[in-house]
Protein backbone atom coordinates (compact mmCIF):
# COMPACT_ATOMS: atom_id res chain seq x y z
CA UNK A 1 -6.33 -8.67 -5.54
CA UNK A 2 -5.86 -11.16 -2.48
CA UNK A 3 -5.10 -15.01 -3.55
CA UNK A 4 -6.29 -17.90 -1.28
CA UNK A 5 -4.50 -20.89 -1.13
CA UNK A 6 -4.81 -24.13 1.37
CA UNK A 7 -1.43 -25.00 3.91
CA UNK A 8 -0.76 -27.90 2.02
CA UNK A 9 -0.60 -26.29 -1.38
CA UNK A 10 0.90 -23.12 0.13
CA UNK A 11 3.92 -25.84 1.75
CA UNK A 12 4.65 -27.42 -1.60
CA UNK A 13 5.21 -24.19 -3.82
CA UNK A 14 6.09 -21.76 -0.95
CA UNK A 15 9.24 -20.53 -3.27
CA UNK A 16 6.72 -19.76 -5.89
CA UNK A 17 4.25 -18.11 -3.31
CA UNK A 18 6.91 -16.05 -2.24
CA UNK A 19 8.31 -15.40 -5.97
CA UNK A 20 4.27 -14.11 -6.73
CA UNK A 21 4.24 -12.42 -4.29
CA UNK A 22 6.71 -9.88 -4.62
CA UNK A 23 6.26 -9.58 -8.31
CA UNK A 24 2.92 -9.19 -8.34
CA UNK A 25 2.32 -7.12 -5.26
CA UNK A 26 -0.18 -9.40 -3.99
CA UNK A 27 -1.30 -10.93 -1.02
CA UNK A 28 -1.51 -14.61 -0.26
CA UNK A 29 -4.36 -15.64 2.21
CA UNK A 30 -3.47 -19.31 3.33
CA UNK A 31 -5.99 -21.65 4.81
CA UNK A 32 -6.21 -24.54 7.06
CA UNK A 33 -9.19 -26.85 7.71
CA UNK A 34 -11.33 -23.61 5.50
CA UNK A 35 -10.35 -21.19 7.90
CA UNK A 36 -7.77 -18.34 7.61
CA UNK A 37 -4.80 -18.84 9.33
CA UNK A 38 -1.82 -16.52 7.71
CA UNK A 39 -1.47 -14.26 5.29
CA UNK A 40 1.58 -13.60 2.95
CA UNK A 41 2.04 -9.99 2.06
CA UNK A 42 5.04 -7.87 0.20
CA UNK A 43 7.25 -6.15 1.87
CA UNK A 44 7.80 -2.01 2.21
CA UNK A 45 10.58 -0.70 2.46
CA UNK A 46 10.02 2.26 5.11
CA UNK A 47 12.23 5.74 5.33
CA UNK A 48 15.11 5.89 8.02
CA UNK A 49 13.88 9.16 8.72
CA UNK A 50 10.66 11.28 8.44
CA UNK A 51 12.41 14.24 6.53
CA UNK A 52 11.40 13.64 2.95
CA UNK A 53 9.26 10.71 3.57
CA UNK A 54 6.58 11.94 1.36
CA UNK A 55 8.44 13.41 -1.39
CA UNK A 56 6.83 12.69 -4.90
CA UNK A 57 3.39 11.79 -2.79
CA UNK A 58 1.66 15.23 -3.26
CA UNK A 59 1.07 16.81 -6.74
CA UNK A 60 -0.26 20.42 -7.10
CA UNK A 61 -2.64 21.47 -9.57
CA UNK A 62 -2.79 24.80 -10.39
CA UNK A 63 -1.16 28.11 -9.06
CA UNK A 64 -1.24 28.08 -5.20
CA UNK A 65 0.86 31.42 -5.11
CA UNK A 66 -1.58 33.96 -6.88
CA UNK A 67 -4.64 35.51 -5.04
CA UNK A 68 -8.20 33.75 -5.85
CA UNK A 69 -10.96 36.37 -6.55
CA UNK A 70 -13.12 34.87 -3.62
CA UNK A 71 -12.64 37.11 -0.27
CA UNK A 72 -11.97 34.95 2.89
CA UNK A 73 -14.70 35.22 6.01
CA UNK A 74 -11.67 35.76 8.11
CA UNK A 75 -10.69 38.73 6.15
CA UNK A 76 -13.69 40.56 6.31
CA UNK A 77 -13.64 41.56 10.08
């Protein structure tokens, strides 16, 4: 869920902002004169490396070792 708050509100709690925002994952649109000027979002930490930047991403259902009864076009030649 994204939040929208005006400049002036956003300059008085901006401790608080920041506080929500990190807690709660959420991102802070902030306003001036009704138009969008900044947003406030949480930070990600990124990998150093690529080499086990996905690990615990992908979940496997089912056994993807055993043969499947269905015959594959490209075996059939």
């Amino acid at each position: 869920m994204t939040k929208t708050m005006k400049a002036s509100e956003c300059k008085a709690k901006f401790l608080g902002v920041l506080d929500d925002v990190a807690s709660k994952r959420e991102r802070v649109i902030v306003t001036k004169n009704g138009k969008p000027v900044a947003e406030i979002v949480p930070f990600v930490e990124k990998p150093r490396t690529l080499l086990g930047a996905m690990k615990g991403s992908v979940t496997i259902l089912g056994d993807i070792m055993s043969p499947i009864d269905v015959e594959w076009d490209a075996l059939k030649e």
